[in-house]
C-alpha atoms as a PDB file:
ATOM      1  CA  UNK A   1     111.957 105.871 101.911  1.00  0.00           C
ATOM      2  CA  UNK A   2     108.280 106.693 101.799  1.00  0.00           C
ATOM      3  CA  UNK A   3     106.593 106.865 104.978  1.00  0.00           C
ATOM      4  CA  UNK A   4     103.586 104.583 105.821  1.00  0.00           C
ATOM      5  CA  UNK A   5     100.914 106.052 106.841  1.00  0.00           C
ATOM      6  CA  UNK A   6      99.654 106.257 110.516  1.00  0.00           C
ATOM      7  CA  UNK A   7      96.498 107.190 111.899  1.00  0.00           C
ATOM      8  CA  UNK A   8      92.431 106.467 111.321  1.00  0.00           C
ATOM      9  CA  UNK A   9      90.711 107.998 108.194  1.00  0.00           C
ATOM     10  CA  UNK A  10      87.607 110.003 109.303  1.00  0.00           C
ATOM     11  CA  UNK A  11      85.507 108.680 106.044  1.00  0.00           C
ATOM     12  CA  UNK A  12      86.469 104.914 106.098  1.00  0.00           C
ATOM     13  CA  UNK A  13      84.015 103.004 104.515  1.00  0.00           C
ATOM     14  CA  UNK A  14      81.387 100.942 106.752  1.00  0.00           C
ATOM     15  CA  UNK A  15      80.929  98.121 104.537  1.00  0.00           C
ATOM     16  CA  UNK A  16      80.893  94.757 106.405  1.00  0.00           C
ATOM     17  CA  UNK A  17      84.051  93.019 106.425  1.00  0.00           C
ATOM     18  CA  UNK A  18      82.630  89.830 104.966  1.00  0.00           C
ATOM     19  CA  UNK A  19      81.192  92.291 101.539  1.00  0.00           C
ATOM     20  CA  UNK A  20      84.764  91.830  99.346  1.00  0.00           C
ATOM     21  CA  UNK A  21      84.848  94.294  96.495  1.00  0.00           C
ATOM     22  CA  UNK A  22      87.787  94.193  94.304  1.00  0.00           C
ATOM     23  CA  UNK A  23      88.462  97.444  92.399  1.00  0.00           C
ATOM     24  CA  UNK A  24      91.361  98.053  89.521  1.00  0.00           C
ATOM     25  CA  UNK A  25      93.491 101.022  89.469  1.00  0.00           C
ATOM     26  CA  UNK A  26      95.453 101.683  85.986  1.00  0.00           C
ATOM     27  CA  UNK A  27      98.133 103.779  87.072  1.00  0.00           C
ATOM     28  CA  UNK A  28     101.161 105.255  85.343  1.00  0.00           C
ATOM     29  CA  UNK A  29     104.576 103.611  85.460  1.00  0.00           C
ATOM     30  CA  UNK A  30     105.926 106.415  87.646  1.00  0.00           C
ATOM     31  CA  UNK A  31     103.721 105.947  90.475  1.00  0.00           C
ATOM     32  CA  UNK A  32     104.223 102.317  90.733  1.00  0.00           C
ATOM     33  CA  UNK A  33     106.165 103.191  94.889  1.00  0.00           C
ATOM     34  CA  UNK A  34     103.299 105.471  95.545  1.00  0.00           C
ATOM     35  CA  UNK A  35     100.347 104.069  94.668  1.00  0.00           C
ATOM     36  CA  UNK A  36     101.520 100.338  96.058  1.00  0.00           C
ATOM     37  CA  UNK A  37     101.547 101.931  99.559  1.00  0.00           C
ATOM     38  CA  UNK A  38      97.912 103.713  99.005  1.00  0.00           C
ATOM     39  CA  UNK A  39      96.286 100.783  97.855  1.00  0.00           C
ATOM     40  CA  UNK A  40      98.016  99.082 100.679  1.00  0.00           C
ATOM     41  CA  UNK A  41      96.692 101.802 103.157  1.00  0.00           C
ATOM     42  CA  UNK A  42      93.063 101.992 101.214  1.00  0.00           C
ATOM     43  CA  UNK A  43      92.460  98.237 102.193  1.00  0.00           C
ATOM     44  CA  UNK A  44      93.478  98.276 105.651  1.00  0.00           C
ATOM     45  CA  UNK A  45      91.452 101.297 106.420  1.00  0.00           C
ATOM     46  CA  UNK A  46      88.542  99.650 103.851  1.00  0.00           C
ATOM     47  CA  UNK A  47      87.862  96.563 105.570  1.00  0.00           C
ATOM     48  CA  UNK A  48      86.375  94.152 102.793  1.00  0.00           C
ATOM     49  CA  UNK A  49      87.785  95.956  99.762  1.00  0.00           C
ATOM     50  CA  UNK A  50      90.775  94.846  97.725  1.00  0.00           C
ATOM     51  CA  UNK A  51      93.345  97.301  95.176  1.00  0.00           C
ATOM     52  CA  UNK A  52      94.659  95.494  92.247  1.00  0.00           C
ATOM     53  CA  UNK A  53      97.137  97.392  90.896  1.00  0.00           C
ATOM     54  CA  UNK A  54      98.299  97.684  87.050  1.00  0.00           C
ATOM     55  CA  UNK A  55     101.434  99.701  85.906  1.00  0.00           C
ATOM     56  CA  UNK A  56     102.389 100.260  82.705  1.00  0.00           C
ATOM     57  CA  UNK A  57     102.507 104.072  80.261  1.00  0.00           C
ATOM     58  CA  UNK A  58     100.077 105.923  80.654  1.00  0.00           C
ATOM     59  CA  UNK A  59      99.153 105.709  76.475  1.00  0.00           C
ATOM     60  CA  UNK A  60      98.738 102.101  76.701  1.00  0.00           C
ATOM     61  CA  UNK A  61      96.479 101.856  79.611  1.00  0.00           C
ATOM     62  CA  UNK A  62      94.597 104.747  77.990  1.00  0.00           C
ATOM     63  CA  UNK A  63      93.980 102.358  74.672  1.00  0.00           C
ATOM     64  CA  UNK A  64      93.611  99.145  77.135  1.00  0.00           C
ATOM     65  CA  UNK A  65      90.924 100.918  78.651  1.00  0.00           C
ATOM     66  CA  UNK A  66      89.100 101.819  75.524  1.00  0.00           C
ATOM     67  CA  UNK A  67      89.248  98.825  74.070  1.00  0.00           C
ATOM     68  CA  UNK A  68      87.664  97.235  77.136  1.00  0.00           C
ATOM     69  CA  UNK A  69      89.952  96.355  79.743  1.00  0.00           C
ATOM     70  CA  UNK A  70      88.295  95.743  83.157  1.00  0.00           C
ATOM     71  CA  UNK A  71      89.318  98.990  85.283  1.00  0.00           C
ATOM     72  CA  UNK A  72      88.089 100.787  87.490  1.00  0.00           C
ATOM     73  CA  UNK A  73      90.030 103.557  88.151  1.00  0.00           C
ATOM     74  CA  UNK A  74      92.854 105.686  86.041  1.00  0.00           C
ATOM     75  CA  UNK A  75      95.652 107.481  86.978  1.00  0.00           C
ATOM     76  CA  UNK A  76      97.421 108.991  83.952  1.00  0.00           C
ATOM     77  CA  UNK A  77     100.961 111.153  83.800  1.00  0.00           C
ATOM     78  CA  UNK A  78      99.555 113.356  81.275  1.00  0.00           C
ATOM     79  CA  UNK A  79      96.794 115.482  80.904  1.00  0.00           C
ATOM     80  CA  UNK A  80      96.864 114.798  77.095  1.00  0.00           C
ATOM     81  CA  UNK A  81      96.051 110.972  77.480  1.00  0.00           C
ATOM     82  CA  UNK A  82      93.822 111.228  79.942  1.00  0.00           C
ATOM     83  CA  UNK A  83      92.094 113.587  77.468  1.00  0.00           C
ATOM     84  CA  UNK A  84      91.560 110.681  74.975  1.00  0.00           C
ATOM     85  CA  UNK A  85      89.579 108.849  77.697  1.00  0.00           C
ATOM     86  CA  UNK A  86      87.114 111.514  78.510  1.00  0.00           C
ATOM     87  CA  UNK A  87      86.709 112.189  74.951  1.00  0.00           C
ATOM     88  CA  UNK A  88      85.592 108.813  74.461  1.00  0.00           C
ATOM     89  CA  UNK A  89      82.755 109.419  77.623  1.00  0.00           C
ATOM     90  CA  UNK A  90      85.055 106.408  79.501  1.00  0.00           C
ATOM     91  CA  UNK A  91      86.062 108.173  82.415  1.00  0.00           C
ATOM     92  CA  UNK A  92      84.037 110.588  85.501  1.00  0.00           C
ATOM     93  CA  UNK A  93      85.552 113.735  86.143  1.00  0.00           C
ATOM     94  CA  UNK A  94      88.910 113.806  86.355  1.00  0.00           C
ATOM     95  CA  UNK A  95      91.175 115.726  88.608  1.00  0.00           C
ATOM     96  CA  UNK A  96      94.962 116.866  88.782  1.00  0.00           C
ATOM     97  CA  UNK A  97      96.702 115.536  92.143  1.00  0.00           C
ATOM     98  CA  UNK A  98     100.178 115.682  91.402  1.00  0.00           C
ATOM     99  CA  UNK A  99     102.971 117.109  89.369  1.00  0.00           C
ATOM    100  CA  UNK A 100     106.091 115.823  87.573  1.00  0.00           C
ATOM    101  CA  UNK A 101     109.618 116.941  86.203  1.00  0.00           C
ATOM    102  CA  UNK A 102     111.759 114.930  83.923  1.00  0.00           C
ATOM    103  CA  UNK A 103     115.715 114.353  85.484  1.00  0.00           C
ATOM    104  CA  UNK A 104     118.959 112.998  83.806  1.00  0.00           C
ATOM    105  CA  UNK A 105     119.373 109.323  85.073  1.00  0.00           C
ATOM    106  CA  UNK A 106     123.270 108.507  84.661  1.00  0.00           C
ATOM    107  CA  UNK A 107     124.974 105.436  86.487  1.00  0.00           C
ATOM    108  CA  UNK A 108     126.088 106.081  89.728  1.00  0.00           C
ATOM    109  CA  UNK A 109     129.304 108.523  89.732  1.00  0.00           C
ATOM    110  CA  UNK A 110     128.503 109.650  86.575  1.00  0.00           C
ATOM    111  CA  UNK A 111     131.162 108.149  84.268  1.00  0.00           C
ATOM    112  CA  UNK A 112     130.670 110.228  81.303  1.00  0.00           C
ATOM    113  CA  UNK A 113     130.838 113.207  82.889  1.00  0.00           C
ATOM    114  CA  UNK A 114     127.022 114.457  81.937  1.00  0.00           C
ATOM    115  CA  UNK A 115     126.195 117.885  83.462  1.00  0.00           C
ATOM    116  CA  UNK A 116     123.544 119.309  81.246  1.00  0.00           C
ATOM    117  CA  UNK A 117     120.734 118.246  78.382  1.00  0.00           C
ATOM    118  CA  UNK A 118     123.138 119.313  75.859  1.00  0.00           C
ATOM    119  CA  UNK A 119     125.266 116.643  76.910  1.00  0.00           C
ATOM    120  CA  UNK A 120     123.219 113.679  75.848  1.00  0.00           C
ATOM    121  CA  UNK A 121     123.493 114.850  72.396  1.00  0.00           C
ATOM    122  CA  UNK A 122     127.124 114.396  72.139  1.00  0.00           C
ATOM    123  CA  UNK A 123     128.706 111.494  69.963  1.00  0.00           C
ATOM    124  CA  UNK A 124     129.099 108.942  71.593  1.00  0.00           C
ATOM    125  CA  UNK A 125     126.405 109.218  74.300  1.00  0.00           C
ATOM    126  CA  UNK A 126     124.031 106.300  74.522  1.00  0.00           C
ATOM    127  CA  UNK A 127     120.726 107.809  75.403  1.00  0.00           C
ATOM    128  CA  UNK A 128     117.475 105.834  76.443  1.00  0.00           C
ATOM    129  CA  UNK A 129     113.973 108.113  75.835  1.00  0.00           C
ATOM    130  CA  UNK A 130     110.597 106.880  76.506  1.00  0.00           C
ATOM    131  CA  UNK A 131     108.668 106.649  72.997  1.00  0.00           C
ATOM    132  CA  UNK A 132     106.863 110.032  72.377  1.00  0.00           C
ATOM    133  CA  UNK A 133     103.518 108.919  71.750  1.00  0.00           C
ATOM    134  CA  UNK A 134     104.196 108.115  75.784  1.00  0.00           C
ATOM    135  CA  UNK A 135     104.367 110.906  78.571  1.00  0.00           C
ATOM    136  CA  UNK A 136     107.599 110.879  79.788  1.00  0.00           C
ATOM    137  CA  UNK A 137     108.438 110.700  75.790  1.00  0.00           C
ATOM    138  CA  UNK A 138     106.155 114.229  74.995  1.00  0.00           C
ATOM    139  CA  UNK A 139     107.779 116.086  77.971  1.00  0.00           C
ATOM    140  CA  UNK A 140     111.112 115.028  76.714  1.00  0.00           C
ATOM    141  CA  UNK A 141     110.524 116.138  73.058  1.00  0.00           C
ATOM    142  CA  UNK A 142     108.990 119.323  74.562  1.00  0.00           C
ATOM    143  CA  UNK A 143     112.488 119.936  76.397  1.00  0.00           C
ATOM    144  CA  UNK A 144     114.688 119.193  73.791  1.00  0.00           C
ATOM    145  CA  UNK A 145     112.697 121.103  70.910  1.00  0.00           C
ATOM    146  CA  UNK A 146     113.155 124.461  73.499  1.00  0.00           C
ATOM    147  CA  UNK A 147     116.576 123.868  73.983  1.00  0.00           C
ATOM    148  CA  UNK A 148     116.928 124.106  70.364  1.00  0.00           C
ATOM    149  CA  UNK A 149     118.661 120.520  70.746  1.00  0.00           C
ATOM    150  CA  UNK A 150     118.242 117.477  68.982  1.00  0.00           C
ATOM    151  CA  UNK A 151     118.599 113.887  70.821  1.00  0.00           C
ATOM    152  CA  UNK A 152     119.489 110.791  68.953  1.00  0.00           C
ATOM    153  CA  UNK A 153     118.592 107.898  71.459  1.00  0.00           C
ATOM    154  CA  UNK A 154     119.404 104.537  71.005  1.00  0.00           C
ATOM    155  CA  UNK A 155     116.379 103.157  72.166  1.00  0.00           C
ATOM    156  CA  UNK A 156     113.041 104.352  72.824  1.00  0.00           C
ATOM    157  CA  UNK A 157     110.777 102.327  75.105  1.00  0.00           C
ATOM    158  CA  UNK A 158     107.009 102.020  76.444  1.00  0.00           C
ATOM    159  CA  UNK A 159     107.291 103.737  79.694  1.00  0.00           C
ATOM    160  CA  UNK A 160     109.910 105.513  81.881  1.00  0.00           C
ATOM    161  CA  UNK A 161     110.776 102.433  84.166  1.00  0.00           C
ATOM    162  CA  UNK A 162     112.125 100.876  80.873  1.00  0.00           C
ATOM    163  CA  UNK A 163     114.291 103.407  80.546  1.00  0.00           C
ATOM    164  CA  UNK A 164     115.710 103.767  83.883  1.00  0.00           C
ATOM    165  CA  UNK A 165     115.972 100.348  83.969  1.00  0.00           C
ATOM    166  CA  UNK A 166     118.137 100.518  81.069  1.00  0.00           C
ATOM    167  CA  UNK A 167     120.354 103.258  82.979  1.00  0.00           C
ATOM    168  CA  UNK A 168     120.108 100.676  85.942  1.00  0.00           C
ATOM    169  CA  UNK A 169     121.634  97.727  83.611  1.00  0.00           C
ATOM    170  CA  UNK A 170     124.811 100.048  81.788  1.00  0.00           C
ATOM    171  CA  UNK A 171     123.010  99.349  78.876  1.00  0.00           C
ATOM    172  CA  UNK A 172     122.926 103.059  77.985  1.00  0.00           C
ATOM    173  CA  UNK A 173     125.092 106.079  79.576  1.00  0.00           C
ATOM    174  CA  UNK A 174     121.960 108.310  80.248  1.00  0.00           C
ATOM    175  CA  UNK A 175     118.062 108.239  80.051  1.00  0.00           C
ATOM    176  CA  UNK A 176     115.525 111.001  80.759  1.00  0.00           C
ATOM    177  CA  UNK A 177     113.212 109.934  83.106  1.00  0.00           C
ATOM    178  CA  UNK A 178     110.940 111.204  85.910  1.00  0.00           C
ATOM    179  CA  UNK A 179     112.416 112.889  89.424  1.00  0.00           C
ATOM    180  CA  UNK A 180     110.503 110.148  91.247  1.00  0.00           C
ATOM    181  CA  UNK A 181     111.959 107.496  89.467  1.00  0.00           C
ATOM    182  CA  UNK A 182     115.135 108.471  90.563  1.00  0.00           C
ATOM    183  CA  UNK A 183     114.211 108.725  93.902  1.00  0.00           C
ATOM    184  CA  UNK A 184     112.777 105.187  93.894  1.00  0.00           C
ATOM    185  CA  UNK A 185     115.839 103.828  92.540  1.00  0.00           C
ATOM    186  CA  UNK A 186     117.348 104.235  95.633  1.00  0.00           C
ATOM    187  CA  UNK A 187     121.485 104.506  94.769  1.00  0.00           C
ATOM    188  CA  UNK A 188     121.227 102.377  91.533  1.00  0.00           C
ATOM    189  CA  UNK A 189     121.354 105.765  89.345  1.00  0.00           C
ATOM    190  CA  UNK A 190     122.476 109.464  89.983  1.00  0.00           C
ATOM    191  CA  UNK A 191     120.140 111.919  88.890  1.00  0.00           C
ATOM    192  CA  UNK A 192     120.763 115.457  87.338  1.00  0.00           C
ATOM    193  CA  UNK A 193     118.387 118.436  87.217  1.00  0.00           C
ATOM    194  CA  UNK A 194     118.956 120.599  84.244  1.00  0.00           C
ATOM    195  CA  UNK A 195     117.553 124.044  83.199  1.00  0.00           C
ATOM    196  CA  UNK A 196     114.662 123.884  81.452  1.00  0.00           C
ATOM    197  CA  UNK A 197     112.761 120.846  83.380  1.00  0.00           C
ATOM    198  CA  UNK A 198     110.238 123.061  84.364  1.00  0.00           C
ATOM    199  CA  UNK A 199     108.746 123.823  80.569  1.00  0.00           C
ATOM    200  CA  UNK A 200     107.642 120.029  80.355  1.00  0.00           C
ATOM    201  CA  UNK A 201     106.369 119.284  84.093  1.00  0.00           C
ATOM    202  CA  UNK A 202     103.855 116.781  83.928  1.00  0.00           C
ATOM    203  CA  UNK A 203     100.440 117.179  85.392  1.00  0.00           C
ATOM    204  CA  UNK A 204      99.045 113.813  86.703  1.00  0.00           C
ATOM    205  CA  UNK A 205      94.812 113.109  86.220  1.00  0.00           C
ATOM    206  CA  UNK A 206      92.931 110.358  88.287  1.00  0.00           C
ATOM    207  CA  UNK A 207      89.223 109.392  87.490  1.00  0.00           C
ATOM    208  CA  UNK A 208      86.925 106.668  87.942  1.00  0.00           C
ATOM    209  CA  UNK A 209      86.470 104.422  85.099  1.00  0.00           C
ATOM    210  CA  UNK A 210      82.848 104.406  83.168  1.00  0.00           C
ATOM    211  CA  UNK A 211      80.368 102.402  83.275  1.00  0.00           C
ATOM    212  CA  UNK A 212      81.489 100.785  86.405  1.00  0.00           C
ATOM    213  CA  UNK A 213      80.138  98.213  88.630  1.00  0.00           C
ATOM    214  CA  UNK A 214      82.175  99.901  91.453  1.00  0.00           C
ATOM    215  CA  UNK A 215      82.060 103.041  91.554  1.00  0.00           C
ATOM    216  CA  UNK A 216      81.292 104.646  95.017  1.00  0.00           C
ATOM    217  CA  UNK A 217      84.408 102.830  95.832  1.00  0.00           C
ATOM    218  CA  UNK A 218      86.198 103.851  93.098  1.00  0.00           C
ATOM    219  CA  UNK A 219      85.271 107.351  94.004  1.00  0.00           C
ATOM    220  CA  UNK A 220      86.360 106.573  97.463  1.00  0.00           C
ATOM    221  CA  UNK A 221      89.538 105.310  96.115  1.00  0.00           C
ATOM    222  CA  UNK A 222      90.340 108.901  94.516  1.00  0.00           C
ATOM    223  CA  UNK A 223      89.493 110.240  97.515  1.00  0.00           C
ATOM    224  CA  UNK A 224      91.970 108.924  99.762  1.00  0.00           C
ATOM    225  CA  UNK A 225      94.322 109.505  96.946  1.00  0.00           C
ATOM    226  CA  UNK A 226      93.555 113.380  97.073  1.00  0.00           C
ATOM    227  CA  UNK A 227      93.804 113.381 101.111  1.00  0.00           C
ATOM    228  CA  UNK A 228      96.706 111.487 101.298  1.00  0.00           C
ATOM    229  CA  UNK A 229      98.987 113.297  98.816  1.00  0.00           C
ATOM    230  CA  UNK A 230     101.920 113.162 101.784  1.00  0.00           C
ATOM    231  CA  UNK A 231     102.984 110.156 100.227  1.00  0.00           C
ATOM    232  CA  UNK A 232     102.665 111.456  96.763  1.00  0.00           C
ATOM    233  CA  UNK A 233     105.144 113.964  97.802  1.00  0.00           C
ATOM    234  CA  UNK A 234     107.405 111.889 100.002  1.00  0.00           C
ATOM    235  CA  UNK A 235     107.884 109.723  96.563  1.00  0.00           C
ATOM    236  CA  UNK A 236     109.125 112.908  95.084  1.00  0.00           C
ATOM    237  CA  UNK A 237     105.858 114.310  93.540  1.00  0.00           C
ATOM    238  CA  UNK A 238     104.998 117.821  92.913  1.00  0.00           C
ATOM    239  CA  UNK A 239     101.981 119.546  94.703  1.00  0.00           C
ATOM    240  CA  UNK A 240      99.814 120.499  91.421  1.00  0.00           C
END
């Protein structure tokens, strides 16, 4: 379980209680268990300010937010889509603060006996991938296309939860999705490392959204995400 965190931050903010500012963080699927407990932690030590969180894939909060959608700040699992923002002169200086590997999600005991990525390409295996125009769905073609290995999944979804909720269900026998994920599943799948994670690890970008009625606090925000990256890495995250 990710530990809460204790202690006083040295740069709260002084605004008055009674000034509410409500800021809204975009933020990729796989952080949904990390980023719940900052926000959490950036309002108590913010007195006045409120997080709303959205989760979703990264590649549709990218096209959310450049078609208008009210945010304030992004948090994207690939440096690719965060790309298209910038491009587009809709975000302020993004940074990386955290790192990601894909894992084998199976059911718990592993029925089928899956020990490597070469396994999900056997007949019979019912595999769940994200879609590739998402994250989790690049790094995965990026692992199989070096393995020299080609998947055939039975479903390809919007972001990784989908697919480890699919695992989750029995409604396939295996899904690729991210380490963290199945940490935060806590028991409901088994994960399994295989060689060759490490070619598609995933470099996460935050930024403050632009133009932006909020953005001191949405810088502030960041921040406290960048010194508090203990719970980045208790969730299962990778120092960048």
């Amino acid at each position: 379980m990710v530990a809460l965190l204790v202690g006083s931050v040295g740069c709260g903010s002084s605004r008055a209680a009674s000034d509410h500012t409500r800021i809204v963080v975009f933020a990729a699927a796989s952080l949904q268990k990390a980023f719940t407990i900052l926000g959490q932690e950036f309002e108590r030590t913010h007195p006045g300010t409120e997080v709303v969180t959205s989760f979703g894939g990264s590649d549709s909060l990218a096209t959310q937010i450049l078609q208008g959608a009210p945010a304030d700040v992004f948090a994207s699992a690939d440096e690719a889509v965060m790309d298209r923002v910038a491009g587009a002169h809709r975000v302020d200086h993004p940074v990386v603060f955290a790192a990601n590997q894909l894992e084998i999600a199976v059911s718990p005991g592993n029925p089928k006996h899956i020990a490597t990525l070469g396994d999900l390409t056997r007949a019979g295996i019912r595999l769940a991938l994200c879609a590739p125009t998402v994250p989790c769905g690049a790094a995965a073609k990026k692992v199989f296309t070096a393995a020299g290995l080609q998947p055939h999944p039975v479903t390809l979804e919007s972001n990784v939860t989908a697919v480890l909720t699919k695992v989750e269900l029995g409604e396939v026998d295996a899904g690729l999705v991210y380490h963290t994920d199945v940490l935060a599943a806590a028991g409901k799948v088994q994960g399994i490392p295989f060689a060759g994670s490490a070619a598609a690890t995933n470099r996460y970008e935050i930024g403050a959204i632009v133009p932006n009625d909020h953005l001191d606090v949405a810088r502030e925000f960041i921040e406290f995400v960048l010194d508090h990256r203990k719970v980045l890495v208790d969730a299962g995250f990778q120092e960048p």
